[in-house]
C-alpha atoms as a PDB file:
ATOM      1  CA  UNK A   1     111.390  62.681  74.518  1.00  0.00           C
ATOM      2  CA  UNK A   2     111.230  62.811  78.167  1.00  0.00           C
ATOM      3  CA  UNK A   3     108.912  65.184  80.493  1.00  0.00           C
ATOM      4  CA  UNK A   4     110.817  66.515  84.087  1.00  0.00           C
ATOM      5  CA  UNK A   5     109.030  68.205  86.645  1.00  0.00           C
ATOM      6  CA  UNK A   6     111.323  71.022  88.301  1.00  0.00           C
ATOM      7  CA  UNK A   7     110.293  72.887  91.461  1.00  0.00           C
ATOM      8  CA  UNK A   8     111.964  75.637  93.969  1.00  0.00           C
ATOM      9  CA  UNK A   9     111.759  73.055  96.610  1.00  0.00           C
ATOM     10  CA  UNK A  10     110.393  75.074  99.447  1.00  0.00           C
ATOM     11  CA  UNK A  11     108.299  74.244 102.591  1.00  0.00           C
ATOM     12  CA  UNK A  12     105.646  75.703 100.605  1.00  0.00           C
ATOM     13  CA  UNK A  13     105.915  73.407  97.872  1.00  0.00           C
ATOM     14  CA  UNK A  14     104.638  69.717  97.896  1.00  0.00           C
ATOM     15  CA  UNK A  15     107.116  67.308 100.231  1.00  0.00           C
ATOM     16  CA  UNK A  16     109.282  65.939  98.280  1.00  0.00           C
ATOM     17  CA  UNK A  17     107.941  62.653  98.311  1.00  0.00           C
ATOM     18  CA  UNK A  18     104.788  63.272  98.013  1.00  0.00           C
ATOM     19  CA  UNK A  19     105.790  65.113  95.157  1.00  0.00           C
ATOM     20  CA  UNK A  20     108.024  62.487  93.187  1.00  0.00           C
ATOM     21  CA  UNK A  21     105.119  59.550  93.742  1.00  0.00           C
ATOM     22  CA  UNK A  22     102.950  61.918  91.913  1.00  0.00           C
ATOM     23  CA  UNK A  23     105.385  62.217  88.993  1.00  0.00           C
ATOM     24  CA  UNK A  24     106.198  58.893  89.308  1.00  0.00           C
ATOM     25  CA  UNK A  25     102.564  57.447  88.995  1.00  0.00           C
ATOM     26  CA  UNK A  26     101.628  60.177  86.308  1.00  0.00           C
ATOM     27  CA  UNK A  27     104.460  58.956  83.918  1.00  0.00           C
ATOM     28  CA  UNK A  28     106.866  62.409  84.605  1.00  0.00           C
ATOM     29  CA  UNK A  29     110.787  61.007  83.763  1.00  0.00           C
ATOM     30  CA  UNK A  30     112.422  63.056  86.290  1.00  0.00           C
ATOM     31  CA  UNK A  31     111.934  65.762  89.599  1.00  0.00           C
ATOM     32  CA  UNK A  32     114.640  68.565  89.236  1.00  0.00           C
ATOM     33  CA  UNK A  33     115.123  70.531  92.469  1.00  0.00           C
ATOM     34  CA  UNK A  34     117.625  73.868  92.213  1.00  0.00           C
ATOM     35  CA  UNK A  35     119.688  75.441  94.769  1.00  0.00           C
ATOM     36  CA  UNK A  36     120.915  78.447  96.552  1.00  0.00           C
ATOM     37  CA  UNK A  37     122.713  78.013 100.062  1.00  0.00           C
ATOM     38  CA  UNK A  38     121.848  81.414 101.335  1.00  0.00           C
ATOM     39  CA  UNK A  39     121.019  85.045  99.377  1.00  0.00           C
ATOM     40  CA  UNK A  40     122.518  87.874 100.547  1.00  0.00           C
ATOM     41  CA  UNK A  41     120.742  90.423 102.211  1.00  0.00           C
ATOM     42  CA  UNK A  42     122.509  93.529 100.437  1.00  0.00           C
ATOM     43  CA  UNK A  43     122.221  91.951  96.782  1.00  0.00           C
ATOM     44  CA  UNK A  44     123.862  94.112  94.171  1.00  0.00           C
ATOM     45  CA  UNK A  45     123.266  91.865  91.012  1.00  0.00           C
ATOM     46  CA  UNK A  46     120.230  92.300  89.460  1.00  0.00           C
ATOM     47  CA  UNK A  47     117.675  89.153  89.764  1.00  0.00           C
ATOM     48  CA  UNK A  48     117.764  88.102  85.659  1.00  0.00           C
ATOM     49  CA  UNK A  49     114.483  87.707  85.459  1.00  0.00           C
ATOM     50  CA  UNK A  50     113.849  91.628  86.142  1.00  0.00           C
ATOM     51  CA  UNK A  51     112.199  93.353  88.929  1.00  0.00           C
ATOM     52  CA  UNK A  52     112.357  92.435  92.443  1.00  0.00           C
ATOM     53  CA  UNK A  53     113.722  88.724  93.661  1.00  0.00           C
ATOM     54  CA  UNK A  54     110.891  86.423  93.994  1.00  0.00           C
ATOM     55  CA  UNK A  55     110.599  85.642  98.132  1.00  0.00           C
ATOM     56  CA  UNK A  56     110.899  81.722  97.349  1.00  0.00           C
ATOM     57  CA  UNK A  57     114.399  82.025  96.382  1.00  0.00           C
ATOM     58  CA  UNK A  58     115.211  83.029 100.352  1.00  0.00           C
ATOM     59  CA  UNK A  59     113.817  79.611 101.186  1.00  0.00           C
ATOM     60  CA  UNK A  60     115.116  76.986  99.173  1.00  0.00           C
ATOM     61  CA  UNK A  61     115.947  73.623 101.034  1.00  0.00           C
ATOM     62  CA  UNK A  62     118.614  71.475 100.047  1.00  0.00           C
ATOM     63  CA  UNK A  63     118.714  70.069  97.017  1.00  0.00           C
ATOM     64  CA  UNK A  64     120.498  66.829  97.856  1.00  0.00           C
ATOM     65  CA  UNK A  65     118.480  65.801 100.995  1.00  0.00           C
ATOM     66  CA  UNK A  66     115.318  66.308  99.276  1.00  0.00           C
ATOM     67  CA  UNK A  67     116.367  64.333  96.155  1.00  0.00           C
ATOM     68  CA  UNK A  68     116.941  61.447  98.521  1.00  0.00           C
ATOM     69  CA  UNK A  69     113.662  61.971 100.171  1.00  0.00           C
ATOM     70  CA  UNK A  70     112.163  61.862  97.086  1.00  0.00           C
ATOM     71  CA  UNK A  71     114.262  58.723  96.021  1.00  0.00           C
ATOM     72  CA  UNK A  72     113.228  56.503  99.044  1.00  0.00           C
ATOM     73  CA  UNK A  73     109.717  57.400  97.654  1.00  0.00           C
ATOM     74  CA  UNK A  74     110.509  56.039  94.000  1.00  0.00           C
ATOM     75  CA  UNK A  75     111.951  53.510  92.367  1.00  0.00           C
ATOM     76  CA  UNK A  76     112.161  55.073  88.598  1.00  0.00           C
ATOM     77  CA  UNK A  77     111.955  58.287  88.786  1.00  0.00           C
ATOM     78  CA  UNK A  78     114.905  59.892  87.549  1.00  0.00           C
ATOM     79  CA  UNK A  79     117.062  62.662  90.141  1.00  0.00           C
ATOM     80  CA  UNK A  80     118.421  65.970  88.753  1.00  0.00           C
ATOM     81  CA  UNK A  81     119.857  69.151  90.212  1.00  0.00           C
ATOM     82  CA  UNK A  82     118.282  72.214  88.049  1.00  0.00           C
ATOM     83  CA  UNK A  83     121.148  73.692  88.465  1.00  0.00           C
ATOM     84  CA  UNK A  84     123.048  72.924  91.755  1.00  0.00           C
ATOM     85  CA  UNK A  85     125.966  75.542  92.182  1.00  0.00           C
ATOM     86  CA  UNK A  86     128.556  73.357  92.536  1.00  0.00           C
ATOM     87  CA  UNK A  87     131.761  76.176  93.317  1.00  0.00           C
ATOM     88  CA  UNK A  88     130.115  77.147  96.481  1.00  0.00           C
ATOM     89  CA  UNK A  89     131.047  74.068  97.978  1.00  0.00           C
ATOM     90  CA  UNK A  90     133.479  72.024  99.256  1.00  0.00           C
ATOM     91  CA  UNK A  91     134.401  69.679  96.370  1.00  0.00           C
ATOM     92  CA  UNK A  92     135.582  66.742  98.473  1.00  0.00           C
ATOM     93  CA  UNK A  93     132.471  66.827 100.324  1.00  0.00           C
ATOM     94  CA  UNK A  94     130.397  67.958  97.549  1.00  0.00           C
ATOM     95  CA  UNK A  95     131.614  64.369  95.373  1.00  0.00           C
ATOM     96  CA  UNK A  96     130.419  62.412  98.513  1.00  0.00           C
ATOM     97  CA  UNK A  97     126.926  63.741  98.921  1.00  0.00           C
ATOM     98  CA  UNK A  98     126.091  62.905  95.247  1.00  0.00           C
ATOM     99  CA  UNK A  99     127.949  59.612  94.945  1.00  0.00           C
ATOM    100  CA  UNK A 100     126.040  58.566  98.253  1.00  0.00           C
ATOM    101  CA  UNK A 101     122.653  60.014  96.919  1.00  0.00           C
ATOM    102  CA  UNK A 102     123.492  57.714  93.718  1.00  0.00           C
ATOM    103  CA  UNK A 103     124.003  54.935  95.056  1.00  0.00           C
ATOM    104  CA  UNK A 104     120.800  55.041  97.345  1.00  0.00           C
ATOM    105  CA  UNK A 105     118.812  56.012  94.937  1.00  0.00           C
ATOM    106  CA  UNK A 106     120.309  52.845  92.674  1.00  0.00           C
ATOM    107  CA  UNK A 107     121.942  55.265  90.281  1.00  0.00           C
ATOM    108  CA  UNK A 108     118.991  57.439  88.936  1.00  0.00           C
ATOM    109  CA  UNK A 109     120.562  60.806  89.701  1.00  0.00           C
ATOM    110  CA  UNK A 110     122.195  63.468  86.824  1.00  0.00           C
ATOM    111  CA  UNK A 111     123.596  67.077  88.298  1.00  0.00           C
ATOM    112  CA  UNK A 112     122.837  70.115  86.132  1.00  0.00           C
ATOM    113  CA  UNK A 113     125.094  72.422  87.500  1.00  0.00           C
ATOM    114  CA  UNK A 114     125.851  76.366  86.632  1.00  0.00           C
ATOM    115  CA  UNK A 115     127.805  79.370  87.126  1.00  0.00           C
ATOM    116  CA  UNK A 116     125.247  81.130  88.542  1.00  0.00           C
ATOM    117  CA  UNK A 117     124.162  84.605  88.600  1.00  0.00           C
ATOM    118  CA  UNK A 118     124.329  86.005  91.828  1.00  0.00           C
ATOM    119  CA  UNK A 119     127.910  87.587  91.919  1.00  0.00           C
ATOM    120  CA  UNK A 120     127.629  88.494  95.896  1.00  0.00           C
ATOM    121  CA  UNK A 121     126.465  84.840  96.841  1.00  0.00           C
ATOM    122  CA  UNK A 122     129.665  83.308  94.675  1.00  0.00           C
ATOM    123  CA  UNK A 123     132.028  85.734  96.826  1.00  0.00           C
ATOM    124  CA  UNK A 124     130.723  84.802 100.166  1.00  0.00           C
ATOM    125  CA  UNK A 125     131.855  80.958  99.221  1.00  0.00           C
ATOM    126  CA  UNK A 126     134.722  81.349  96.789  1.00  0.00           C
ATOM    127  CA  UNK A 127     137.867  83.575  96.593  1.00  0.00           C
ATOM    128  CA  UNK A 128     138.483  82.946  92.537  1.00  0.00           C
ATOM    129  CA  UNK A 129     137.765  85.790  90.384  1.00  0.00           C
ATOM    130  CA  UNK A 130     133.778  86.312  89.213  1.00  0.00           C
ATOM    131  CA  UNK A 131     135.331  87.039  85.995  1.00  0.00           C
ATOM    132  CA  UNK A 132     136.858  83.248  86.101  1.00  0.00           C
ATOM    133  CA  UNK A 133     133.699  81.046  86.969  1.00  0.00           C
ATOM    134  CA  UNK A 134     133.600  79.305  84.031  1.00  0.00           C
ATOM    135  CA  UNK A 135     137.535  78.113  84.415  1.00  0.00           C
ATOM    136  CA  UNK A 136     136.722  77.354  87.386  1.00  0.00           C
ATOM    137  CA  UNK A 137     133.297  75.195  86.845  1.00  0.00           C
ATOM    138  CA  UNK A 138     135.653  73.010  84.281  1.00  0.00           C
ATOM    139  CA  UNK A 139     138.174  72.414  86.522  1.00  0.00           C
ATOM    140  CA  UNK A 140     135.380  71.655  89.907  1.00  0.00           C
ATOM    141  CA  UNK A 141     133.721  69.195  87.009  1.00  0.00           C
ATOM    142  CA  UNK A 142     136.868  67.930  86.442  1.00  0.00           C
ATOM    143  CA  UNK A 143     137.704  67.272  89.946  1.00  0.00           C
ATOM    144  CA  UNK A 144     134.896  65.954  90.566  1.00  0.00           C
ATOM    145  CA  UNK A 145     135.026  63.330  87.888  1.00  0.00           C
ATOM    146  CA  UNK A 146     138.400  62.354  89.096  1.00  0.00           C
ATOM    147  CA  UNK A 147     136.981  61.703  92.769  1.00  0.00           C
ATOM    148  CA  UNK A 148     134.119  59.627  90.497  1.00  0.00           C
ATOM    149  CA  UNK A 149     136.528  57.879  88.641  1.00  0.00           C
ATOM    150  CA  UNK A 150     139.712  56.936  90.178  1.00  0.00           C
ATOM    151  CA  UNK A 151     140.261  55.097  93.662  1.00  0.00           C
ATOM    152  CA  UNK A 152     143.293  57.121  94.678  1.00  0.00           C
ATOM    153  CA  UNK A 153     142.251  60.636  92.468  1.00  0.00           C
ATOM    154  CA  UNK A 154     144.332  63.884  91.860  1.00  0.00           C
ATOM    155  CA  UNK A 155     143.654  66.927  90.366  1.00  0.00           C
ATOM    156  CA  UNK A 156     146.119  69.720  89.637  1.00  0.00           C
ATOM    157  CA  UNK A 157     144.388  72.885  88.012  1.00  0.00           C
ATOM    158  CA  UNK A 158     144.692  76.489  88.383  1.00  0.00           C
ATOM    159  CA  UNK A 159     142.284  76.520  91.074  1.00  0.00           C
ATOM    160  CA  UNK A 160     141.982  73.653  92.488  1.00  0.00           C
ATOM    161  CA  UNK A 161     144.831  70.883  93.314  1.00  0.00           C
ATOM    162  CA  UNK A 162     144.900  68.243  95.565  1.00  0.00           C
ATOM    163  CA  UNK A 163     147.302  65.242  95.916  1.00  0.00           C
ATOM    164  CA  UNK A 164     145.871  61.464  95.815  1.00  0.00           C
ATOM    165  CA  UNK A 165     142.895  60.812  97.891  1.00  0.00           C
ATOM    166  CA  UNK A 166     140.623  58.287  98.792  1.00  0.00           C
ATOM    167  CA  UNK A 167     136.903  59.481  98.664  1.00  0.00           C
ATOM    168  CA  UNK A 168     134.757  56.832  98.594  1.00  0.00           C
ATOM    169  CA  UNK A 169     132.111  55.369  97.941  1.00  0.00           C
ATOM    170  CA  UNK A 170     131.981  56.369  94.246  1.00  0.00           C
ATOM    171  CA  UNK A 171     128.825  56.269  92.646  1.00  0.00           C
ATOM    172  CA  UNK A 172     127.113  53.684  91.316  1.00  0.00           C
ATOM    173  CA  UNK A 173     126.836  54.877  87.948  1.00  0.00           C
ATOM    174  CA  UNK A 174     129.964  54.022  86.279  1.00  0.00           C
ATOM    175  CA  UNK A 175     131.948  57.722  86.153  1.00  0.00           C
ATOM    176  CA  UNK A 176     129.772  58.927  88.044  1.00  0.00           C
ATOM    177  CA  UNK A 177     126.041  60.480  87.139  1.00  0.00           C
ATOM    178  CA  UNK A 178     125.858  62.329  83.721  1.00  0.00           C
ATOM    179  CA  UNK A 179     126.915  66.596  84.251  1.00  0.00           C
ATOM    180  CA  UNK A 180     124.392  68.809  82.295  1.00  0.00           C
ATOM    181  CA  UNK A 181     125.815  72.471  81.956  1.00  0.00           C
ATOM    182  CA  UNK A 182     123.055  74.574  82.272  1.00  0.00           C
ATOM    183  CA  UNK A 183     124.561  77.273  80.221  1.00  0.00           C
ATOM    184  CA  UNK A 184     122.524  80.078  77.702  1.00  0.00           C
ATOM    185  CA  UNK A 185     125.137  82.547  76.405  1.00  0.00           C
ATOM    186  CA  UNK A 186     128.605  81.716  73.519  1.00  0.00           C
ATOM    187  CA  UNK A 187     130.880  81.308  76.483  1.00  0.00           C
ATOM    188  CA  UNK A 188     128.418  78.927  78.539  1.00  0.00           C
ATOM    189  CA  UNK A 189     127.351  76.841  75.450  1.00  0.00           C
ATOM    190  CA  UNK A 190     130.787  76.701  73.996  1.00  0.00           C
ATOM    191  CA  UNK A 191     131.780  75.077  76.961  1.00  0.00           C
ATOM    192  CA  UNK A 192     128.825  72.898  77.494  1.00  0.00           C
ATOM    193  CA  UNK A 193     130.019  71.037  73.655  1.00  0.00           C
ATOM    194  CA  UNK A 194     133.197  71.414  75.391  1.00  0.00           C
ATOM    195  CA  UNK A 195     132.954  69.012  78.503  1.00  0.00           C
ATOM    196  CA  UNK A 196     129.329  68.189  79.460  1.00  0.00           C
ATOM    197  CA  UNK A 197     127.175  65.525  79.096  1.00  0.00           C
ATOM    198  CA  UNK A 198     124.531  67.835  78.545  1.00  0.00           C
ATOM    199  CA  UNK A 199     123.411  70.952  77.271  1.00  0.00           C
ATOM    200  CA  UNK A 200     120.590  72.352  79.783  1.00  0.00           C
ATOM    201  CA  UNK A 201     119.076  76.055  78.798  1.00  0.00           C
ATOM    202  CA  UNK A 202     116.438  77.847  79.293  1.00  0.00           C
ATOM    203  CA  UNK A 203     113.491  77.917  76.583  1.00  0.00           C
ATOM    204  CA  UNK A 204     113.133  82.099  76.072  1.00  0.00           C
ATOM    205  CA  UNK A 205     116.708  81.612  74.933  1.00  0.00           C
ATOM    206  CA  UNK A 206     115.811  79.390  71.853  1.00  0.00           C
ATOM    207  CA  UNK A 207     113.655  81.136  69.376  1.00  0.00           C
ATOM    208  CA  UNK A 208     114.387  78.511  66.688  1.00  0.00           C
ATOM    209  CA  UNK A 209     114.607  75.537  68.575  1.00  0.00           C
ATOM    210  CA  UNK A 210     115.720  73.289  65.367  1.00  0.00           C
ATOM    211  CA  UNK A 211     118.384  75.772  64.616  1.00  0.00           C
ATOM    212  CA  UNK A 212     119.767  76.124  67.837  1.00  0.00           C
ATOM    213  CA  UNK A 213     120.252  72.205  67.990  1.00  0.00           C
ATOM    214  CA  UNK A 214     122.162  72.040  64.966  1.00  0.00           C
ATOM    215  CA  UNK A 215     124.184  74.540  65.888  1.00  0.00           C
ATOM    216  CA  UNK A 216     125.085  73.297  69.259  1.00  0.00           C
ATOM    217  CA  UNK A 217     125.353  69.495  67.836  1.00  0.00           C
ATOM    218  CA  UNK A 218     128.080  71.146  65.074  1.00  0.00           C
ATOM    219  CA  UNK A 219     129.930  72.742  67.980  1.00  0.00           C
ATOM    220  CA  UNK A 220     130.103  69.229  69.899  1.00  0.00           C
ATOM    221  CA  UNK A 221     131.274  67.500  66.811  1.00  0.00           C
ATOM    222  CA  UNK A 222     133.928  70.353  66.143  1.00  0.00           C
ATOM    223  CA  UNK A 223     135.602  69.395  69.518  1.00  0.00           C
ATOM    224  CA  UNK A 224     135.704  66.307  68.218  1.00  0.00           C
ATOM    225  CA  UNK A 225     132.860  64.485  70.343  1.00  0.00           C
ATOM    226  CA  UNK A 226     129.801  62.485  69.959  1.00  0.00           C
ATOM    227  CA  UNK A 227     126.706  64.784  69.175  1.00  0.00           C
ATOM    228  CA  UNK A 228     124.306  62.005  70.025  1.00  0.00           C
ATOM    229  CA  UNK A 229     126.051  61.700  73.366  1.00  0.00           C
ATOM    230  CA  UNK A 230     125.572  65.300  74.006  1.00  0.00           C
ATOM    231  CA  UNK A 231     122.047  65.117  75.806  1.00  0.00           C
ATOM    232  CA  UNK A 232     120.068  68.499  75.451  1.00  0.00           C
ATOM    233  CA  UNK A 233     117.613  69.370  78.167  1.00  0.00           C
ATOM    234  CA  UNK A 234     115.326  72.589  78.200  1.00  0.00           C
ATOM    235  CA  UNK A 235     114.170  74.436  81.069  1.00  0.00           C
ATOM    236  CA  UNK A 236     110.541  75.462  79.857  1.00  0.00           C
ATOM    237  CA  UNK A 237     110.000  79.121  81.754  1.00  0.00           C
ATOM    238  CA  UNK A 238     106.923  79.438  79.378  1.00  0.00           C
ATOM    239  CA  UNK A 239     104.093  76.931  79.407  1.00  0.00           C
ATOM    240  CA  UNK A 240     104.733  74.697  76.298  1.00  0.00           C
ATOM    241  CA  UNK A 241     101.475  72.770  74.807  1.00  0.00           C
ATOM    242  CA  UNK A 242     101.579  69.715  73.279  1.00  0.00           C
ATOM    243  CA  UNK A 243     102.582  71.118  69.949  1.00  0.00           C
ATOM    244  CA  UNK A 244     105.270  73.037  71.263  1.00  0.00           C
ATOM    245  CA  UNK A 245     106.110  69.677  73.256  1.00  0.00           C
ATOM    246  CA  UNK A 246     105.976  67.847  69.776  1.00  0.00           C
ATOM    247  CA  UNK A 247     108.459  70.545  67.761  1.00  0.00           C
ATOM    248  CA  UNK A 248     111.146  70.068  70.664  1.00  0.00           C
ATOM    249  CA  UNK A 249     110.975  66.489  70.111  1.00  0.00           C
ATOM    250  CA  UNK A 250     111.453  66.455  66.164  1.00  0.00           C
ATOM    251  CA  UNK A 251     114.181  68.944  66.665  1.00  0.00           C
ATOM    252  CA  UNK A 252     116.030  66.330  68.776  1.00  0.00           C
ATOM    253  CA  UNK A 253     115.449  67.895  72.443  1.00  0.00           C
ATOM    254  CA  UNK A 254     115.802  64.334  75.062  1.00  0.00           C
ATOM    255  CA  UNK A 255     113.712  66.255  77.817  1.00  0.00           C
ATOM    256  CA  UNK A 256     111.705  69.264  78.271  1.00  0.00           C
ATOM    257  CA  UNK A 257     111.233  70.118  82.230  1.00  0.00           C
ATOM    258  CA  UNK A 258     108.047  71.759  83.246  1.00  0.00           C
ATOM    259  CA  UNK A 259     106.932  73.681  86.387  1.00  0.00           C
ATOM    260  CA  UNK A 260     104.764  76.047  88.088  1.00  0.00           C
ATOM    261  CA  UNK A 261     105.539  79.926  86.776  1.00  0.00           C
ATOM    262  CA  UNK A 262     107.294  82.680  88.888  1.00  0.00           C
ATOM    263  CA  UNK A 263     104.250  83.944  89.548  1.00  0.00           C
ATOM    264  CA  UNK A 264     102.930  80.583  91.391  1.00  0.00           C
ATOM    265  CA  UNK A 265     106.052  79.321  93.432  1.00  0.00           C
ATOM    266  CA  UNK A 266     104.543  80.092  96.373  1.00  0.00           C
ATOM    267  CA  UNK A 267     101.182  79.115  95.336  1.00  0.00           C
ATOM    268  CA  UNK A 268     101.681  75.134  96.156  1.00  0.00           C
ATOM    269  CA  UNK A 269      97.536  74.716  95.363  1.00  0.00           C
ATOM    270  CA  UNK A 270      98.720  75.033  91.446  1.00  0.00           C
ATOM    271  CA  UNK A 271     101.412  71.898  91.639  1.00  0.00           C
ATOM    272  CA  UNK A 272      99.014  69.237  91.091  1.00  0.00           C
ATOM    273  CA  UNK A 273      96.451  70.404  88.339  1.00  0.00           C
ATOM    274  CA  UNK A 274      99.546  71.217  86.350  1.00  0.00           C
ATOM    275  CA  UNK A 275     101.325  68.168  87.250  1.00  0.00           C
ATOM    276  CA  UNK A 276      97.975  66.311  85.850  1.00  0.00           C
ATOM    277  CA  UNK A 277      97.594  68.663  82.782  1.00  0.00           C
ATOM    278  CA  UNK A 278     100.855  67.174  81.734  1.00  0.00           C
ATOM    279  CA  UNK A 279     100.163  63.702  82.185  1.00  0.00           C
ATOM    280  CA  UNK A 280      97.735  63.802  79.610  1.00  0.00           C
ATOM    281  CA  UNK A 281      99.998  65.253  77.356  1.00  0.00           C
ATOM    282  CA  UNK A 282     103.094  62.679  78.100  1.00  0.00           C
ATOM    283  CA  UNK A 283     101.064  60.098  76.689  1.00  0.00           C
ATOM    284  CA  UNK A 284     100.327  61.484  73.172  1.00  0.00           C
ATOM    285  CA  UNK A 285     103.573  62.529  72.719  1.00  0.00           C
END
């Protein structure tokens, strides 16, 4: 089982590259940056994890540009997006920033991506339906394998359809980097077994980790795919020890990402002495 280090990626936090050598030298797998373009001002939809929104969210940097920073600073560290919110951009555009990051990086990146939960912020980017976002997600993963895949790619969905393009240079990972659907509720996980390389929730959803990866593996298999292919990754809200570590890894979890809690993403003095309390553990796992 793999440990991944995920931050808010704000001026506050660590540089990037600084950072990812950390991880890097401290035996980490991965650096998983998230991503919100913009939050609007008059927010109706309640923040999920109750109470008021956290102030780092207003000052999240780009995921992509920092994941490259990081990369130049590397040379194993794996890439993610945790999650990037892939409808509110251009898709075109969107397929060119990660294929370039992939190849620079010499193929190390995978994109968790999500619907999201910010109803306003989907609006001010997208005219599809709220109530259709997770149509829509399969079709913009779609698309975007297509643009991954093929040299002159179409799509032709409900939402999106384009005629043959070029939209190179493809990535250097053959199909492009592996698509984790950070998803937590039926509809979300159903489609995660559905279409995605990966299955990416969040730990306060999983009670009974063991049972929950049985169940998810059965619903893979019952669309008639792989369930070892089917990568699961948890986002660990709580601050899992090393025999919480040790049950996600005999129930079959391939990486558990760690960070700093809500209540210290603005703190960046707490990075590192977490970042080192984990090394210790990666190596008795």
């Amino acid at each position: 089982m793999h440990i991944g280090f995920s931050s808010m990626n704000t001026l506050l936090d660590p540089s990037p590259a600084l950072l990812a050598r950390a991880l890097e030298d401290r035996g980490f797998e991965s650096l998983w940056y998230g991503e919100h373009s913009h939050i609007p001002c008059a927010m109706k939809t309640p923040y999920p994890g109750g109470g008021t929104l956290p102030e780092p969210y207003k000052f999240m940097m780009d995921p992509y540009v920092s994941l490259m920073a990081a990369a130049a600073a590397t040379t194993r560290l794996r890439l993610g997006t945790g999650i990037a919110l892939v409808m509110e951009r251009d898709v075109f555009s969107q397929a060119k920033t990660i294929a370039t990051l992939d190849q620079l990086s010499g193929g190390r990146v995978e994109i968790g991506v999500g619907v999201g939960w910010n109803e306003e912020e989907f609006a001010n980017v997208n005219r599809a339906p709220w109530a259709k976002r997770y149509a829509l997600l399969r079709e913009t993963v779609a698309a975007t394998r297509a643009l991954w895949r093929d040299e002159r790619a179409e799509f032709h969905g409900d939402y999106l359809n384009f005629d043959p393009v070029w939209c190179q240079p493809q990535p250097l990972q053959a199909g492009g980097p592996p698509i984790i659907f950070g998803a937590m509720g039926p509809m979300g996980t159903r489609h995660a077994a559905q279409w995605a390389d990966g299955w990416f929730p969040v730990d306060f959803v999983l009670p009974d980790v063991a049972a929950a990866v049985t169940a998810f593996r059965q619903q893979v298999a019952d669309f008639g795919r792989d369930p070892d292919a089917v990568k699961i990754t948890i986002q660990a809200m709580a601050h899992p020890g090393l025999d919480d570590l040790k049950r996600y890894r005999d129930a079959g979890i391939h990486r558990v990402n760690v960070g700093v809690s809500v209540d210290l993403w603005d703190k960046p003095e707490a990075v590192m002495p977490m970042i080192d309390e984990y090394a210790e553990l990666i190596v008795r796992l």
